[in-house]
Protein backbone atom coordinates (compact mmCIF):
# COMPACT_ATOMS: atom_id res chain seq x y z
CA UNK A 1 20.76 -4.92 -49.46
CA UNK A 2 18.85 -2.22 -51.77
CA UNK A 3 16.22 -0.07 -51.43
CA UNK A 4 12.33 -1.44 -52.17
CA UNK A 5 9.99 0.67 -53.16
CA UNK A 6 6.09 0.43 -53.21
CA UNK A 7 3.36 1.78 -55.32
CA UNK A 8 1.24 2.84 -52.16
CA UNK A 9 2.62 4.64 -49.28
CA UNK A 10 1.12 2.43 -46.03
CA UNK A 11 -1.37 4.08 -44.13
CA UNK A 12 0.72 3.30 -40.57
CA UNK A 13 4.28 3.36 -41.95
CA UNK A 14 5.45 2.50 -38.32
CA UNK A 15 3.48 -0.39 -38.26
CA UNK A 16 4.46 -1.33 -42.24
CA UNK A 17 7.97 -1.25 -41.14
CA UNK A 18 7.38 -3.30 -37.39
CA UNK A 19 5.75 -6.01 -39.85
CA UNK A 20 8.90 -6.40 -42.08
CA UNK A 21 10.69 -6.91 -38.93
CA UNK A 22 8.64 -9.50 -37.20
CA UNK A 23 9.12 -12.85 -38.71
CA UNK A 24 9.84 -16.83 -38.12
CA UNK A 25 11.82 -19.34 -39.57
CA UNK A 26 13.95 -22.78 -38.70
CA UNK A 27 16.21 -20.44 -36.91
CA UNK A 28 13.65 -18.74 -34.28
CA UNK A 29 11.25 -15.74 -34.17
CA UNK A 30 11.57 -12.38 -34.61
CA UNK A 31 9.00 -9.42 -32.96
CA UNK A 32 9.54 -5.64 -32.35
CA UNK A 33 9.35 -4.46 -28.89
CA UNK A 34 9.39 -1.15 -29.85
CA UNK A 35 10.08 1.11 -32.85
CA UNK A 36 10.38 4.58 -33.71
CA UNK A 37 10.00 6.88 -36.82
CA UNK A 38 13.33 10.00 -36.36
CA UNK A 39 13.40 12.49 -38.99
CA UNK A 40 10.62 10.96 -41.17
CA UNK A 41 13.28 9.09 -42.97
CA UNK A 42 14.83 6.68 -40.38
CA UNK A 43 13.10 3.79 -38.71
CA UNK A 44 14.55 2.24 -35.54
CA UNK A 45 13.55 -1.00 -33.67
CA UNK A 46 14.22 -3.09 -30.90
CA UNK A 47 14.01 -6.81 -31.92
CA UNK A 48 13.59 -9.45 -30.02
CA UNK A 49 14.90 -12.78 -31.61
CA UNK A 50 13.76 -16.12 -29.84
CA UNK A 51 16.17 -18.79 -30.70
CA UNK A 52 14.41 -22.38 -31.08
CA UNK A 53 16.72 -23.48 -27.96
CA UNK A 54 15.01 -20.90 -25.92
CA UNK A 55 17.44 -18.25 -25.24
CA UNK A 56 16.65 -14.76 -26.56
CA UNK A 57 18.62 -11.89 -27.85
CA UNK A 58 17.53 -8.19 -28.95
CA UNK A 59 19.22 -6.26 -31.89
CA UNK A 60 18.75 -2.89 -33.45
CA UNK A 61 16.67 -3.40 -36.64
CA UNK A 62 17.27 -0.11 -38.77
CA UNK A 63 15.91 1.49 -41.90
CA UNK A 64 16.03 4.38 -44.10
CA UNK A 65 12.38 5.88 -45.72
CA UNK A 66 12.11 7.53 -48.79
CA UNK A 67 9.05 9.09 -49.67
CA UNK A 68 9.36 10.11 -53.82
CA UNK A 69 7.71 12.89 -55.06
CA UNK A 70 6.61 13.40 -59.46
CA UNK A 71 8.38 9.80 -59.74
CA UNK A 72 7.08 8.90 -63.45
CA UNK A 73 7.17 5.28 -62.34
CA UNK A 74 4.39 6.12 -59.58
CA UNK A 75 6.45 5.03 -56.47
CA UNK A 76 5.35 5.97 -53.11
CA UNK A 77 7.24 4.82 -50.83
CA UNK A 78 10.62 3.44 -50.31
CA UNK A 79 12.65 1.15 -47.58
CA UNK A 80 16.16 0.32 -47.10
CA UNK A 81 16.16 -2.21 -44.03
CA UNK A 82 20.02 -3.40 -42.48
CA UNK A 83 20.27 -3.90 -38.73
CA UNK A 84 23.12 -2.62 -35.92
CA UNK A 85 25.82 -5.15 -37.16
CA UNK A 86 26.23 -3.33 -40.50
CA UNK A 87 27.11 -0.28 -38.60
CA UNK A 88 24.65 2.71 -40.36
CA UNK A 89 26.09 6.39 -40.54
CA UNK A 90 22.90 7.61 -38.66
CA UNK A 91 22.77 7.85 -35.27
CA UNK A 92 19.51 8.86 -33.99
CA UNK A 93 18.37 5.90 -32.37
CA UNK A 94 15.81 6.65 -29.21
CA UNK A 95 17.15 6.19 -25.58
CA UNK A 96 14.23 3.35 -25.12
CA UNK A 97 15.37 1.55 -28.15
CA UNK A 98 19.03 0.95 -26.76
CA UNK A 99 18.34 0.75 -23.66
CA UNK A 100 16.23 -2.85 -24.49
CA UNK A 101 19.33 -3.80 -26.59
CA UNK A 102 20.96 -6.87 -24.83
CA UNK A 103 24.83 -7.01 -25.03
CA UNK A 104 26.89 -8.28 -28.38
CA UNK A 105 30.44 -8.92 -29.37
CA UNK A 106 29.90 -7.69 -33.08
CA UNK A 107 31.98 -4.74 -33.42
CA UNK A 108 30.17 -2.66 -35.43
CA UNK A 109 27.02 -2.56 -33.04
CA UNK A 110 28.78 -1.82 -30.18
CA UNK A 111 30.07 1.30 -32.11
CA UNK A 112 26.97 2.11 -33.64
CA UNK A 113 25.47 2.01 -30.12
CA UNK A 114 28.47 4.27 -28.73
CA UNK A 115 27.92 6.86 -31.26
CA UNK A 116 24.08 6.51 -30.88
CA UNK A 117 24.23 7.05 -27.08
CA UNK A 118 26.72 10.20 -27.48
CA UNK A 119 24.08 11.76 -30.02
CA UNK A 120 21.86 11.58 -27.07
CA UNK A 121 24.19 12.85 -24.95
CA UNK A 122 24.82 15.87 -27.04
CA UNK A 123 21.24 16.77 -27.64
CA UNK A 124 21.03 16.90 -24.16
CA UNK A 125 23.64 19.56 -23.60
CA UNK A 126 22.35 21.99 -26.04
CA UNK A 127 20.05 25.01 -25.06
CA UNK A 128 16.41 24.60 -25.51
CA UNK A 129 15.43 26.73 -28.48
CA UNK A 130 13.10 29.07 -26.90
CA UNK A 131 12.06 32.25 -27.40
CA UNK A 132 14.53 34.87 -27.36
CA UNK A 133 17.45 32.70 -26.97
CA UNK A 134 20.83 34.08 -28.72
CA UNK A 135 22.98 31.09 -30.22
CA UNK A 136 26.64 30.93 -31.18
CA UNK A 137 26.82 28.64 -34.26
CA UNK A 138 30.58 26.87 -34.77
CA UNK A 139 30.28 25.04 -37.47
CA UNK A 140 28.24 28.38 -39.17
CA UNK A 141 26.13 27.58 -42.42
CA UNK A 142 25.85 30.91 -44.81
CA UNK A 143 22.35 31.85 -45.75
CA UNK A 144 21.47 34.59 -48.53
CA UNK A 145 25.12 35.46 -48.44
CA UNK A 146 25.71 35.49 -44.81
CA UNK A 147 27.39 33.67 -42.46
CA UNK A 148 25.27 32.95 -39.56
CA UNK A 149 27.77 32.67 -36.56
CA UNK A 150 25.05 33.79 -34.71
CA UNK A 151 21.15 33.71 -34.77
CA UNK A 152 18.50 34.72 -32.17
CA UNK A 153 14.96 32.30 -31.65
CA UNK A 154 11.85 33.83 -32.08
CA UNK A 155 8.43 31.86 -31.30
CA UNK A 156 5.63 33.63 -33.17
CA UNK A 157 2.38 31.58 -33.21
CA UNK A 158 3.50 28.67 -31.77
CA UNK A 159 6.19 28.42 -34.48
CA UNK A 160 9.64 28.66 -34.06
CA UNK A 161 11.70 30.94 -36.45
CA UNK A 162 15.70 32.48 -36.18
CA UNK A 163 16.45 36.15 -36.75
CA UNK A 164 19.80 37.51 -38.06
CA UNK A 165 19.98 41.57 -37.87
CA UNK A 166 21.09 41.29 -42.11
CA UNK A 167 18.45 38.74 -42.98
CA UNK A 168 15.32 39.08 -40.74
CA UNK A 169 13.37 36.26 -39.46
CA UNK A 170 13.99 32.47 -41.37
CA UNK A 171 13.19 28.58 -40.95
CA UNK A 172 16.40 26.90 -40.26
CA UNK A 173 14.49 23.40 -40.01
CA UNK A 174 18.21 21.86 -40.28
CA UNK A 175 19.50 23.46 -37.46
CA UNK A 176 19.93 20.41 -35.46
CA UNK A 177 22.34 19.00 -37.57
CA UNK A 178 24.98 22.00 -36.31
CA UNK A 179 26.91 22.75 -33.23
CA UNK A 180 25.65 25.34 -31.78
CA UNK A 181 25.54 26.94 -27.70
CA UNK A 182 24.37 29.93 -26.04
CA UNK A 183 25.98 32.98 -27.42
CA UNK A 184 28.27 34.80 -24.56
CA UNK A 185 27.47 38.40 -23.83
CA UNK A 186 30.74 40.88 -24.93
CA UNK A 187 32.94 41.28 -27.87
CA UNK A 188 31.81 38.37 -29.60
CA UNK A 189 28.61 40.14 -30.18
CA UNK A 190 30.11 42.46 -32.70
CA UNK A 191 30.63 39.05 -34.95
CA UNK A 192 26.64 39.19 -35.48
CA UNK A 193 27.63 39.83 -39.30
């Protein structure tokens, strides 16, 4: 399916989006049991469809959220709705979302699910991004001409920003999206550059 887009952006986008979701026809009816906005621009549910002979099953209902800016055609707000069985390349479904997920044979959502659930598991194992906190970036992004194998967290105001010695303190609102640890006292501290 493609994207729709709207003129308005809804008031309750999470609420827009549970209403696309929820639904009957001849072949049962379809409500959310709980949904979730991630990132702004992905939208995860747990749906609960009642077949008419009575038995029940719940599936991932997932969509992508675009929010244009100086469109010339005056769009708003945009949707791309699929579910788990299509398999989406994003995994950042919440723990109580899966966990109401009842068990499938399709392939692709037991994948998506898999991948979903070791997201989790890796956001769990990072460091908390506190103040003062040294990290050792692997997969190391370059900013203003320097590669940032390592950055240190500073919380100033309630907000969080990283400090490199050659580039002073940044946002880095992306820094999620890389692998990244507690840097290890030692040699590897000479690498700051």
């Amino acid at each position: 399916m493609g994207w729709t887009y709207c003129y308005e952006k809804p008031q309750n986008v999470k609420a827009y989006m549970d209403s696309i979701y929820t639904w009957a026809s001849k072949s049962g009816q379809r409500r959310v049991l709980a949904s979730a906005i991630v990132r702004i621009t992905e939208y995860y549910c747990a749906v609960e469809h009642l077949q008419p002979d009575g038995t029940h099953i719940i599936w991932a209902g997932i969509a992508k959220l675009d929010y244009p800016k100086g469109n010339r055609a005056g769009l708003r707000f945009g949707y791309k709705t699929m579910d788990e069985t299509v398999h989406p390349f994003f995994y950042n479904c919440p723990e109580p979302i899966l966990n109401l997920l009842t068990p499938t044979e399709c392939d692709g959502a037991n994948k998506w699910r898999r991948q979903c659930r070791q997201t989790l598991s890796a956001r769990r194992a990072r460091p908390k991004l506190s103040n003062g906190v040294m990290l050792e970036i692997d997969n190391p992004p370059s900013l203003c001409g320097v590669t940032l194998h390592r950055a240190t967290v500073r919380v100033i105001n309630g907000r969080r920003l990283f400090h490199h010695p050659a580039i002073g303190d940044f946002r880095w609102p992306s820094v999620r999206k890389y692998s990244y640890r507690l840097a290890s006292p030692g040699p590897a501290s000479q690498r700051s550059h």
